[in-house]
PDB file of N, CA and C in Angstrom:
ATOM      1  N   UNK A   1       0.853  -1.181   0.000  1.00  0.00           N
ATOM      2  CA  UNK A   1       0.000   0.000   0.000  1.00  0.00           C
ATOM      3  C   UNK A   1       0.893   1.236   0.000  1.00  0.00           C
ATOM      4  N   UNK A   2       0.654   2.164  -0.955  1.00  0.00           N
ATOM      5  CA  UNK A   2       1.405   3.571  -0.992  1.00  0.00           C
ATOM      6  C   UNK A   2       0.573   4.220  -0.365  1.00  0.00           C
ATOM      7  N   UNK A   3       1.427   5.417   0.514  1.00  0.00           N
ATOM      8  CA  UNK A   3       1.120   6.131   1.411  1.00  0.00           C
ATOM      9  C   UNK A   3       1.466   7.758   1.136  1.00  0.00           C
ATOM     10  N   UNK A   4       0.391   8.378   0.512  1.00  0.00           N
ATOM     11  CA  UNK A   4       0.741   9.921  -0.290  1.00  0.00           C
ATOM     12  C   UNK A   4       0.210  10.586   1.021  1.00  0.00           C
ATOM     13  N   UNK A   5       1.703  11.704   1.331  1.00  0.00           N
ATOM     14  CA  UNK A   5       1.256  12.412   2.189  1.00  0.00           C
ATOM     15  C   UNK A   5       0.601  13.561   1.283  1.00  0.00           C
ATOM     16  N   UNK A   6      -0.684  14.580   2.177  1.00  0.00           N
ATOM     17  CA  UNK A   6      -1.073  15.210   1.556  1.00  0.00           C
ATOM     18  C   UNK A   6      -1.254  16.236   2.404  1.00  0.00           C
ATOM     19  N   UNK A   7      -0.441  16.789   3.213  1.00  0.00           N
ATOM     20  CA  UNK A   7      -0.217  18.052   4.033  1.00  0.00           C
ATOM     21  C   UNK A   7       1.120  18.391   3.884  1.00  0.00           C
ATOM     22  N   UNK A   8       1.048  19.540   4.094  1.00  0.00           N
ATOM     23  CA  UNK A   8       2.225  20.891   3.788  1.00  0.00           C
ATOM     24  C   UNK A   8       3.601  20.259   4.525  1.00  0.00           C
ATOM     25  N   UNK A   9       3.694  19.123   5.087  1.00  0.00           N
ATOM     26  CA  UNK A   9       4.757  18.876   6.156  1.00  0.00           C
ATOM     27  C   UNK A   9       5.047  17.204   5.987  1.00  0.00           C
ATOM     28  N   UNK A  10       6.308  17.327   6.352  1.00  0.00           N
ATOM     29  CA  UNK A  10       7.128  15.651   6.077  1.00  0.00           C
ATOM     30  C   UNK A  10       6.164  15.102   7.730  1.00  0.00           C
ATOM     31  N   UNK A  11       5.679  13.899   7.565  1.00  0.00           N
ATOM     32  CA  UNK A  11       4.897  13.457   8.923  1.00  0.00           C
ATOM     33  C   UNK A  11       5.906  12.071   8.944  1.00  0.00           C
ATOM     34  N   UNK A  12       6.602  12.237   9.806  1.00  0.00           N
ATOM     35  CA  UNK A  12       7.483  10.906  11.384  1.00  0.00           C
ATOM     36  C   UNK A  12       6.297  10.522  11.397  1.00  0.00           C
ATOM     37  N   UNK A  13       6.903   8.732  11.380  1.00  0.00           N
ATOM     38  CA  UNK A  13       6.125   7.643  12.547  1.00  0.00           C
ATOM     39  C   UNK A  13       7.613   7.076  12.970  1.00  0.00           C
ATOM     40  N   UNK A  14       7.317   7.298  14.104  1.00  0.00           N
ATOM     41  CA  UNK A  14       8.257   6.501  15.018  1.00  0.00           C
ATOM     42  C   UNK A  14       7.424   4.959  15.431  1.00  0.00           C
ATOM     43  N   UNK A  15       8.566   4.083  15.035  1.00  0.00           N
ATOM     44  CA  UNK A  15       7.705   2.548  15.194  1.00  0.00           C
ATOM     45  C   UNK A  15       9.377   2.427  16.218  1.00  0.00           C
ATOM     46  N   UNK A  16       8.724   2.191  17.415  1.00  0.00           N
ATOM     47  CA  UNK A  16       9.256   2.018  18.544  1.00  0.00           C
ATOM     48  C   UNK A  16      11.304   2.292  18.306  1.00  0.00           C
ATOM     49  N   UNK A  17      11.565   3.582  18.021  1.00  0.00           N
ATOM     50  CA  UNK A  17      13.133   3.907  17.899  1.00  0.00           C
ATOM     51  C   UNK A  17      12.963   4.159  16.441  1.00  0.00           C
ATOM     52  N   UNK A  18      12.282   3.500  15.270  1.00  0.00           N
ATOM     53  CA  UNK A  18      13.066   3.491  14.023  1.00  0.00           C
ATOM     54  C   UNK A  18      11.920   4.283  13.178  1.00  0.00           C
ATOM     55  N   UNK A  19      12.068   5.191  12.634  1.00  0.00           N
ATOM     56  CA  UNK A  19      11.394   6.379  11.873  1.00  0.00           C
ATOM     57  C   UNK A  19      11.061   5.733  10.754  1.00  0.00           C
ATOM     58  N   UNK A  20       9.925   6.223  10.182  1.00  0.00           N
ATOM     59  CA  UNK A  20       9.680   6.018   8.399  1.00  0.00           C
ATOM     60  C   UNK A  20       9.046   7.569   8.472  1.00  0.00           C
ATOM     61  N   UNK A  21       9.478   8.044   7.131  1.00  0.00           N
ATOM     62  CA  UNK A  21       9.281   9.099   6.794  1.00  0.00           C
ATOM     63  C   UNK A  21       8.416   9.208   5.622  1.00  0.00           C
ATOM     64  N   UNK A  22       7.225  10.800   5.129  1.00  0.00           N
ATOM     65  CA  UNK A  22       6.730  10.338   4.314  1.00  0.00           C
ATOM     66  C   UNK A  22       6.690  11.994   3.710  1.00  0.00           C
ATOM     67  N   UNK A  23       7.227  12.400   2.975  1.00  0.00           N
ATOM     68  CA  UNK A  23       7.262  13.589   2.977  1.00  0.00           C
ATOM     69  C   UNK A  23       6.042  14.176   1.869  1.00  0.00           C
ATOM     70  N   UNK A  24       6.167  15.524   1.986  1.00  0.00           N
ATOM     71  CA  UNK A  24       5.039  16.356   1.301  1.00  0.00           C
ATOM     72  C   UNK A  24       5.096  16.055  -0.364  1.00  0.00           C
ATOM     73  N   UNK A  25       3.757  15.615  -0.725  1.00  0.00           N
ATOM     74  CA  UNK A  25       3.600  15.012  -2.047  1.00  0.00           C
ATOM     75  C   UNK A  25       3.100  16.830  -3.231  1.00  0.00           C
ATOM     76  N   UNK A  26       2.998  17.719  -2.242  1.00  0.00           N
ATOM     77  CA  UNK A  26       2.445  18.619  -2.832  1.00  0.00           C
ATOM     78  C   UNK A  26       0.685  19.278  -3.186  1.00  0.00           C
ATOM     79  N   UNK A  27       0.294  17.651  -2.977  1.00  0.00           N
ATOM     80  CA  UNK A  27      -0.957  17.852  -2.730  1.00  0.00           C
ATOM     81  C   UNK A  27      -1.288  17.992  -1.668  1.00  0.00           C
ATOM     82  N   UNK A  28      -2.827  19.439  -1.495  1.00  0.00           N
ATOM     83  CA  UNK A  28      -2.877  19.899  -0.375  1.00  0.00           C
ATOM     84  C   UNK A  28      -4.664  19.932  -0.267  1.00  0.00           C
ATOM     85  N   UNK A  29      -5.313  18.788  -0.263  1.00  0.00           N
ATOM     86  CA  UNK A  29      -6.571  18.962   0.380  1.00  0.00           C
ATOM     87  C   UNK A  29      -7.467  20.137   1.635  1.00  0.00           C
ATOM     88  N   UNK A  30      -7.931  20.972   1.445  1.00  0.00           N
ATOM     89  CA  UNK A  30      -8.389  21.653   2.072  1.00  0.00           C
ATOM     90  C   UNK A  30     -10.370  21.430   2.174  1.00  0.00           C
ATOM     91  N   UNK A  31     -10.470  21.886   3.487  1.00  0.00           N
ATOM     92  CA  UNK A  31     -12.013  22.449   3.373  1.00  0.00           C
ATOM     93  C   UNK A  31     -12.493  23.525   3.098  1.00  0.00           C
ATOM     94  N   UNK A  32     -13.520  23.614   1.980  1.00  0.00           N
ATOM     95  CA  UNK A  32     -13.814  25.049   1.525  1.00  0.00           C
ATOM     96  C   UNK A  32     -14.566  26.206   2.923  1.00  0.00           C
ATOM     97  N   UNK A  33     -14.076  27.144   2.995  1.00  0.00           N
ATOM     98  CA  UNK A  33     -14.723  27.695   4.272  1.00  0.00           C
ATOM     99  C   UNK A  33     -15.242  29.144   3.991  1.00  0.00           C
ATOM    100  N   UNK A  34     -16.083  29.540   4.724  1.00  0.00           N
ATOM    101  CA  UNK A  34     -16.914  31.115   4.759  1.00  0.00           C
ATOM    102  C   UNK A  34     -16.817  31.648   5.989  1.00  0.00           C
ATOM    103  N   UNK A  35     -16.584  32.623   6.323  1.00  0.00           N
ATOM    104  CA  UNK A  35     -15.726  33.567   7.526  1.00  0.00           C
ATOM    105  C   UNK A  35     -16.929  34.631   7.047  1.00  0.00           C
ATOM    106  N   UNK A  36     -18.099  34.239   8.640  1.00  0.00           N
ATOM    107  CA  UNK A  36     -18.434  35.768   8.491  1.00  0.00           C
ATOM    108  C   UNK A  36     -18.365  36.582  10.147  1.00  0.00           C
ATOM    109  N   UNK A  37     -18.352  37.923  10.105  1.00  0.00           N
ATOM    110  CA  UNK A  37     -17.907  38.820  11.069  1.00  0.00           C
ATOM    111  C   UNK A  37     -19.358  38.564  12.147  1.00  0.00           C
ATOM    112  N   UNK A  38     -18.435  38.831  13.475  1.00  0.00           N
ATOM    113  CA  UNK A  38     -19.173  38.613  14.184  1.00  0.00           C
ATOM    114  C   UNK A  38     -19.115  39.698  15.484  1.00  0.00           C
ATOM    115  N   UNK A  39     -19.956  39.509  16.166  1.00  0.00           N
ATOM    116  CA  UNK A  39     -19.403  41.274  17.476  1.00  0.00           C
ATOM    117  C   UNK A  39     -18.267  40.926  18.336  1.00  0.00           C
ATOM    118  N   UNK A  40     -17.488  41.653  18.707  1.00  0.00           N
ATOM    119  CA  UNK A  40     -16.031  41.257  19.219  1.00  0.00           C
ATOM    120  C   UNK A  40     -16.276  40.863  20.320  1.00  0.00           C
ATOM    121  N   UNK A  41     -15.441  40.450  21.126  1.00  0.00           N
ATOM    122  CA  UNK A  41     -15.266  39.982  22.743  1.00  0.00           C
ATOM    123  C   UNK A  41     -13.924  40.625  23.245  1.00  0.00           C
ATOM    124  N   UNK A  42     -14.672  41.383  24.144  1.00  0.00           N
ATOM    125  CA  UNK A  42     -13.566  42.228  24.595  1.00  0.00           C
ATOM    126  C   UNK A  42     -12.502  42.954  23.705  1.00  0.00           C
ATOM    127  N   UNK A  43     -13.021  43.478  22.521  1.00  0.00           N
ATOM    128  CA  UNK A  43     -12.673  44.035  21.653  1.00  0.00           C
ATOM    129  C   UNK A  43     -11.785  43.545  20.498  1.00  0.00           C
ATOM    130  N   UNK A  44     -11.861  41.781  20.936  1.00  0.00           N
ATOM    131  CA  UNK A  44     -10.909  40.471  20.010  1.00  0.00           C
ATOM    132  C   UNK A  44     -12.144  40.318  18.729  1.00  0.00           C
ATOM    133  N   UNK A  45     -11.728  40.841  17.389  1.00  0.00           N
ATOM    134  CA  UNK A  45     -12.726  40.472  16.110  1.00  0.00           C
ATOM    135  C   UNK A  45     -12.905  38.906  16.531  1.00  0.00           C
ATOM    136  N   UNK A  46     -14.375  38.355  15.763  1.00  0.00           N
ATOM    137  CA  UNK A  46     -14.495  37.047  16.327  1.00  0.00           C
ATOM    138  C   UNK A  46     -15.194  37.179  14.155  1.00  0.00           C
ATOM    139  N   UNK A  47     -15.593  35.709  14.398  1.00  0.00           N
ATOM    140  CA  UNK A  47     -15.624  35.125  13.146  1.00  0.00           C
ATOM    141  C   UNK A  47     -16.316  33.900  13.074  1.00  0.00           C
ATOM    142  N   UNK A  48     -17.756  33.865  12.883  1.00  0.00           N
ATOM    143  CA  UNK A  48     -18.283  31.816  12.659  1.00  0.00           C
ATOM    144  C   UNK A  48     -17.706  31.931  10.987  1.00  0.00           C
ATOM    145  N   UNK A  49     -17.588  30.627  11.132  1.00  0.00           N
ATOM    146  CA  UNK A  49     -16.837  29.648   9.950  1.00  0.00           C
ATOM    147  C   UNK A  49     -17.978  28.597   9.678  1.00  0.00           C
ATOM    148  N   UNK A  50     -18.231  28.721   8.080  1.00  0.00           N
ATOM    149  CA  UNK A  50     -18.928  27.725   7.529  1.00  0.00           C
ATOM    150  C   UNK A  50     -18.111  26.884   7.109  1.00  0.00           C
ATOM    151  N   UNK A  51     -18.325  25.394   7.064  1.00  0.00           N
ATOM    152  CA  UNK A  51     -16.961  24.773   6.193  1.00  0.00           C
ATOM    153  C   UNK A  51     -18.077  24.192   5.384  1.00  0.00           C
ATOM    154  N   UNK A  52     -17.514  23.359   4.236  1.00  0.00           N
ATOM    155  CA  UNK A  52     -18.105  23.233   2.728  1.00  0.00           C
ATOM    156  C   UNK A  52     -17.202  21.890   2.146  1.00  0.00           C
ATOM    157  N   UNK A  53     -17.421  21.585   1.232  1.00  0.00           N
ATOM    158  CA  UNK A  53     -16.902  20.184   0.340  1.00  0.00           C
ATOM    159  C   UNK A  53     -15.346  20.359   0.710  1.00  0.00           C
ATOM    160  N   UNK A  54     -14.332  19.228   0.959  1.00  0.00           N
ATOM    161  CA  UNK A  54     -13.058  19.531   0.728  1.00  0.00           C
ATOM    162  C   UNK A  54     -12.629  19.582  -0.816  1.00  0.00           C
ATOM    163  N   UNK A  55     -11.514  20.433  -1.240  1.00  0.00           N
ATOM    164  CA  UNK A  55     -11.285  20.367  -2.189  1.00  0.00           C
ATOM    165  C   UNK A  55      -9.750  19.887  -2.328  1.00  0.00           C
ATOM    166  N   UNK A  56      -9.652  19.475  -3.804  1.00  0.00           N
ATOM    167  CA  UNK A  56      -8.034  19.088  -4.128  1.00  0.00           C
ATOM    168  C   UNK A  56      -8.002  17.805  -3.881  1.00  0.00           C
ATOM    169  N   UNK A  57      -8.648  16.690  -3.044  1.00  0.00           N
ATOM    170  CA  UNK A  57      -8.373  15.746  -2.472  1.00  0.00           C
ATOM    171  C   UNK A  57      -8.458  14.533  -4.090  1.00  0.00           C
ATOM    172  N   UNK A  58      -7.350  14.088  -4.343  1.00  0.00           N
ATOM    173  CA  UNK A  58      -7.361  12.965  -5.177  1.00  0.00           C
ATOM    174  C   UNK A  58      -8.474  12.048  -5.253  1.00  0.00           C
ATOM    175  N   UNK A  59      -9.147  11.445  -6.453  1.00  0.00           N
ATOM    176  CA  UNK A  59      -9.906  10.780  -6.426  1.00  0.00           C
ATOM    177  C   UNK A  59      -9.341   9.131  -5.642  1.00  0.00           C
ATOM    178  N   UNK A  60      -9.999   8.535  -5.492  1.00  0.00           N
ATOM    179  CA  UNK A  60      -9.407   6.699  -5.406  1.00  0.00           C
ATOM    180  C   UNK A  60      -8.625   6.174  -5.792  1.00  0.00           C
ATOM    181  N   UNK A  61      -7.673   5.533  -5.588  1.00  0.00           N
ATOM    182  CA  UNK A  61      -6.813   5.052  -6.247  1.00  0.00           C
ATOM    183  C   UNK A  61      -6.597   3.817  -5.958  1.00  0.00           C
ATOM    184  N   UNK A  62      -6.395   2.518  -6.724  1.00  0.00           N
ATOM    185  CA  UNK A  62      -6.444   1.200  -5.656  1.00  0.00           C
ATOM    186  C   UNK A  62      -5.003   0.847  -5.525  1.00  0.00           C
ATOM    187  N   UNK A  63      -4.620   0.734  -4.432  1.00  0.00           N
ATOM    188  CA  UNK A  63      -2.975   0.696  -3.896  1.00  0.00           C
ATOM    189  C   UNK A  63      -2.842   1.667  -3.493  1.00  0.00           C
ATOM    190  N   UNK A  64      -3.404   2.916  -3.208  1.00  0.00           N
ATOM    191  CA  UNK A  64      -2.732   3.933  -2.283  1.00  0.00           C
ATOM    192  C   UNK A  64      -4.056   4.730  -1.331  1.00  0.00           C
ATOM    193  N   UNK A  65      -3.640   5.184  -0.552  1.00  0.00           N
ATOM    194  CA  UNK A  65      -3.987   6.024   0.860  1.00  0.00           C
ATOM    195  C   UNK A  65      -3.532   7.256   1.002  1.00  0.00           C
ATOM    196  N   UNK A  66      -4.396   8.017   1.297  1.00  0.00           N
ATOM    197  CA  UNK A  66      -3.860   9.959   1.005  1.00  0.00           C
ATOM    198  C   UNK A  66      -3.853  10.111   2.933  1.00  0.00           C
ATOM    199  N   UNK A  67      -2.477  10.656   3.163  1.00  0.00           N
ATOM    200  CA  UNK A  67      -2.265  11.133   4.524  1.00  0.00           C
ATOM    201  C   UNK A  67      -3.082  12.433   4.826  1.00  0.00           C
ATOM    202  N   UNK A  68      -4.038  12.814   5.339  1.00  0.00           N
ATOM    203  CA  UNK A  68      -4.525  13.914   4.929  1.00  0.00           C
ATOM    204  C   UNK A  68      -4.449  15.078   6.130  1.00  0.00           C
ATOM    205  N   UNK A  69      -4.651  16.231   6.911  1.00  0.00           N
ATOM    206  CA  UNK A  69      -4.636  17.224   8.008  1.00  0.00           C
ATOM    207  C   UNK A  69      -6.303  16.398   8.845  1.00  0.00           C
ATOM    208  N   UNK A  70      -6.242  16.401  10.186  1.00  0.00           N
ATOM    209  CA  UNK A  70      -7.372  15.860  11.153  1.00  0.00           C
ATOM    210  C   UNK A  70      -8.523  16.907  10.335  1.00  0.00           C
ATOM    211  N   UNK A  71      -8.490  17.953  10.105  1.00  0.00           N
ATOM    212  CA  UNK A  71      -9.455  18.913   9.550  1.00  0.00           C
ATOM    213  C   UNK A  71     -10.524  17.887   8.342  1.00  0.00           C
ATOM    214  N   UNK A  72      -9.156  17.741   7.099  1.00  0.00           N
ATOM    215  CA  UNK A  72     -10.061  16.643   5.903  1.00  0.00           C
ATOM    216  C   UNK A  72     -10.468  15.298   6.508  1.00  0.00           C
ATOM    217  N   UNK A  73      -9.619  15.012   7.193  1.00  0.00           N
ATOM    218  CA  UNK A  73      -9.904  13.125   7.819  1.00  0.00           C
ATOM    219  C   UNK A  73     -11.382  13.368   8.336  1.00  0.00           C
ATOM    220  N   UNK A  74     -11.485  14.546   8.879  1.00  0.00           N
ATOM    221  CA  UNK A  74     -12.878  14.018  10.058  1.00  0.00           C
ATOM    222  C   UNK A  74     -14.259  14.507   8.825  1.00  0.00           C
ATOM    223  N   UNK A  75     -13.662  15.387   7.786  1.00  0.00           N
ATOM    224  CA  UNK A  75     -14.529  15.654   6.754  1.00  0.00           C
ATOM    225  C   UNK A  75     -14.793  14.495   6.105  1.00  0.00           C
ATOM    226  N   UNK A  76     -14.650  13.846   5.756  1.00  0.00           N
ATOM    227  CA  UNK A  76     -15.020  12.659   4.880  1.00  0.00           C
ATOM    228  C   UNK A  76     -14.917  11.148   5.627  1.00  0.00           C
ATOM    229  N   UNK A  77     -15.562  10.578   4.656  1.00  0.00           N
ATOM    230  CA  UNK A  77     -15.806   9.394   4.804  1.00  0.00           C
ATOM    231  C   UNK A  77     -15.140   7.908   4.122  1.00  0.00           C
ATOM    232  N   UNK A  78     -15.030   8.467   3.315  1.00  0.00           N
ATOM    233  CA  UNK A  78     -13.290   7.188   2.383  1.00  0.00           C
ATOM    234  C   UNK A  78     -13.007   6.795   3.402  1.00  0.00           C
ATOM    235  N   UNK A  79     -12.655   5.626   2.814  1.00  0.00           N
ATOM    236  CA  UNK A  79     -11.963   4.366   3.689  1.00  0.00           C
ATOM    237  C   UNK A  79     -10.338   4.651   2.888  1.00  0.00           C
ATOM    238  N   UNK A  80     -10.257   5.269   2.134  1.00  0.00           N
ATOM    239  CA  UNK A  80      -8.679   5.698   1.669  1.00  0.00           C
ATOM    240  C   UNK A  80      -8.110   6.818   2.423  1.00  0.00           C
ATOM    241  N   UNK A  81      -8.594   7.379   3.185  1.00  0.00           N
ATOM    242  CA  UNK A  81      -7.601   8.418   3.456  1.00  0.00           C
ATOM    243  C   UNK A  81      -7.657   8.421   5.145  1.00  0.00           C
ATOM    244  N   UNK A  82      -6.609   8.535   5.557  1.00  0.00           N
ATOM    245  CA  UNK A  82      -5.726   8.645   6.931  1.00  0.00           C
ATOM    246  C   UNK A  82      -5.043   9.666   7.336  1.00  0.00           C
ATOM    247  N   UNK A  83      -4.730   9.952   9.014  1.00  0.00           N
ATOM    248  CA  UNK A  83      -4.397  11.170   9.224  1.00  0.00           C
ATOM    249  C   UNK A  83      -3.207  10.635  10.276  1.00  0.00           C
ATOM    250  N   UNK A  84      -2.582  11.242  10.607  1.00  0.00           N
ATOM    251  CA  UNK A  84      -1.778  11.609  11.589  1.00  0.00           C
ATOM    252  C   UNK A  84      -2.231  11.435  13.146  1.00  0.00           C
ATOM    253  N   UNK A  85      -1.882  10.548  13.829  1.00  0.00           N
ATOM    254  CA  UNK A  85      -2.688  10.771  14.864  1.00  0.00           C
ATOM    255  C   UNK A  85      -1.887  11.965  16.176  1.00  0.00           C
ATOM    256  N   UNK A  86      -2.323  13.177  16.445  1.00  0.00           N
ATOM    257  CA  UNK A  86      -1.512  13.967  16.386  1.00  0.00           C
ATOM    258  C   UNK A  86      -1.517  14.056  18.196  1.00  0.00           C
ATOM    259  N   UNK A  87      -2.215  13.235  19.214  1.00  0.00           N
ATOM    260  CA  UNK A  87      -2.849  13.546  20.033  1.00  0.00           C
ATOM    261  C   UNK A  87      -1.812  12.976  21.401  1.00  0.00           C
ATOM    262  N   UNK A  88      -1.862  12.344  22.250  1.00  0.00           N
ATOM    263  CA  UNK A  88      -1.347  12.466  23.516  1.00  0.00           C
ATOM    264  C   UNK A  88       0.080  11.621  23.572  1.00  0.00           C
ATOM    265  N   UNK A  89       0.082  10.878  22.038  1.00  0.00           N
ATOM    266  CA  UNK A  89       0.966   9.939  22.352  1.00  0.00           C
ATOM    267  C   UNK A  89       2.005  10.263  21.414  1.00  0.00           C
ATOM    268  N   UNK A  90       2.244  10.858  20.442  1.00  0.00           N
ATOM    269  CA  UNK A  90       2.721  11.956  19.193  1.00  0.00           C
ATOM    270  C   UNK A  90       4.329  12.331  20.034  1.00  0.00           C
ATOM    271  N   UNK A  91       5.160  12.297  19.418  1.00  0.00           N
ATOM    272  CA  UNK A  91       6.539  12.525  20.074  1.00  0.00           C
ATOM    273  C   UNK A  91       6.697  14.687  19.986  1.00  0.00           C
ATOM    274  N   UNK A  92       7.303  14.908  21.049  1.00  0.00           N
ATOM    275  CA  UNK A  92       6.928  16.454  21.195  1.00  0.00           C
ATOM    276  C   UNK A  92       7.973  16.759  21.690  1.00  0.00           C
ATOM    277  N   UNK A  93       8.765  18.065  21.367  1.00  0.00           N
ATOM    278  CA  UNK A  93       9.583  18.792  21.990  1.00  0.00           C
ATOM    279  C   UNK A  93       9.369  20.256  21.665  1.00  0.00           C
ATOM    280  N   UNK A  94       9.598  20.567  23.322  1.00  0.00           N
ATOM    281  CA  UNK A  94       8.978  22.550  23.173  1.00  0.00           C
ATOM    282  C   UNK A  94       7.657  22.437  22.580  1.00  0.00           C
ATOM    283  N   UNK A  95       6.490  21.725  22.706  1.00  0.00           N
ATOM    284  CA  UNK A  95       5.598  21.747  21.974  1.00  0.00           C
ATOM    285  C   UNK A  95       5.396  21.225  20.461  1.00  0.00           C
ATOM    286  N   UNK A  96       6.587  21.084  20.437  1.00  0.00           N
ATOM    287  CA  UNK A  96       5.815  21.097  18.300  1.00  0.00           C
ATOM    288  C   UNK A  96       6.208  19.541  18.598  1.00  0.00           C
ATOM    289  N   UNK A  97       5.437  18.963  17.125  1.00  0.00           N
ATOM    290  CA  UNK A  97       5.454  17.347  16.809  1.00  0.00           C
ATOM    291  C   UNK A  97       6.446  17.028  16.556  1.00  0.00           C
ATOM    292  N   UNK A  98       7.369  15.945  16.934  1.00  0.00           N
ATOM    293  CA  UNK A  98       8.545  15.575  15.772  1.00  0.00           C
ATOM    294  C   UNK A  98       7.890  14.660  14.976  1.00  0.00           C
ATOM    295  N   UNK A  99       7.567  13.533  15.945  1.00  0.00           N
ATOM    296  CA  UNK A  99       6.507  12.173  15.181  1.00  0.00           C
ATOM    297  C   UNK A  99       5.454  11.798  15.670  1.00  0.00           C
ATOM    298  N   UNK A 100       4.894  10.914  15.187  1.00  0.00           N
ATOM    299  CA  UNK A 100       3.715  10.293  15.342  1.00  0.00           C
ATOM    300  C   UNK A 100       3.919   9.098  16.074  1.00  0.00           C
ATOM    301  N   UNK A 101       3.133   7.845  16.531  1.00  0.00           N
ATOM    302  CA  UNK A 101       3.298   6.644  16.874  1.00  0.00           C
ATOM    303  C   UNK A 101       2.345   6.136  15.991  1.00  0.00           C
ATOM    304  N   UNK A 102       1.107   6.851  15.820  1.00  0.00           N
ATOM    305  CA  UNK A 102      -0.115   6.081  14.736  1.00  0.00           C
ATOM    306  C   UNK A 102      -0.378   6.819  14.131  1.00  0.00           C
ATOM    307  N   UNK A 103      -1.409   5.896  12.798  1.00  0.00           N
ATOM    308  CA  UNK A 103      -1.893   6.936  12.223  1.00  0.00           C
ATOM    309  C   UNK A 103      -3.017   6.369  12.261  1.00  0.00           C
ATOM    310  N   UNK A 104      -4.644   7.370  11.916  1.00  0.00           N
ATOM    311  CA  UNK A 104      -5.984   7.410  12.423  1.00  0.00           C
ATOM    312  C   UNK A 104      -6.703   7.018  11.022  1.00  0.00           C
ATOM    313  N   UNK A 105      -7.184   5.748  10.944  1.00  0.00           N
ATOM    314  CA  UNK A 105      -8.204   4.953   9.870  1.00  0.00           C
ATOM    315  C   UNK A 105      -9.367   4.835  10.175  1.00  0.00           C
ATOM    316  N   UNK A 106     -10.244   5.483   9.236  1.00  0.00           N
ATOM    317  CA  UNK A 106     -11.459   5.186   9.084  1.00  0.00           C
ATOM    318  C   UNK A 106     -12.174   4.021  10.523  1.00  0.00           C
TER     319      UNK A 106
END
């Protein structure tokens, strides 16, 4: 099974010490979104967000799986596409991700 990453960033899985790497394929699935203004809070602009169809996302392919941002994963429903599981168990320094331990399937 090929594994197309499809976010802006090389995504680590650390499988207990030994890394596989999967770097940025260029394709960048997004959700279409609408930003409208809303009354401030405590004088912070605020904003509801409509979100809408994702776009860009490759059709099917048989032999491969699109790595996609938690944003598209939780948008759809394909049994092809997988995310990063980015959450408590995710390798971290100073905050930011280095790697992953899993990744999140349908």
């Amino acid at each position: 099974m090929e594994i197309i990453n499809c976010t802006p960033h090389t995504i680590v899985v650390d499988l207990n010490g030994n890394q596989v790497s999967f770097p940025a394929s260029g394709i960048l699935p997004r959700i279409e979104t609408t930003s409208t203004p809303r009354n401030p809070i405590e004088g912070i602009p605020t904003f509801s967000v409509k979100r809408g169809e994702i776009e860009d996302l490759p059709a099917p392919e048989e032999g491969k799986v699109f790595l996609v941002s938690a944003m598209v994963f939780a948008a759809t429903t394909r049994l092809d596409v997988i995310a990063p599981d980015t959450g408590p168990t995710a390798i971290r320094k100073n905050g930011r991700i280095l790697a992953v331990r899993n990744l999140l399937v349908p």
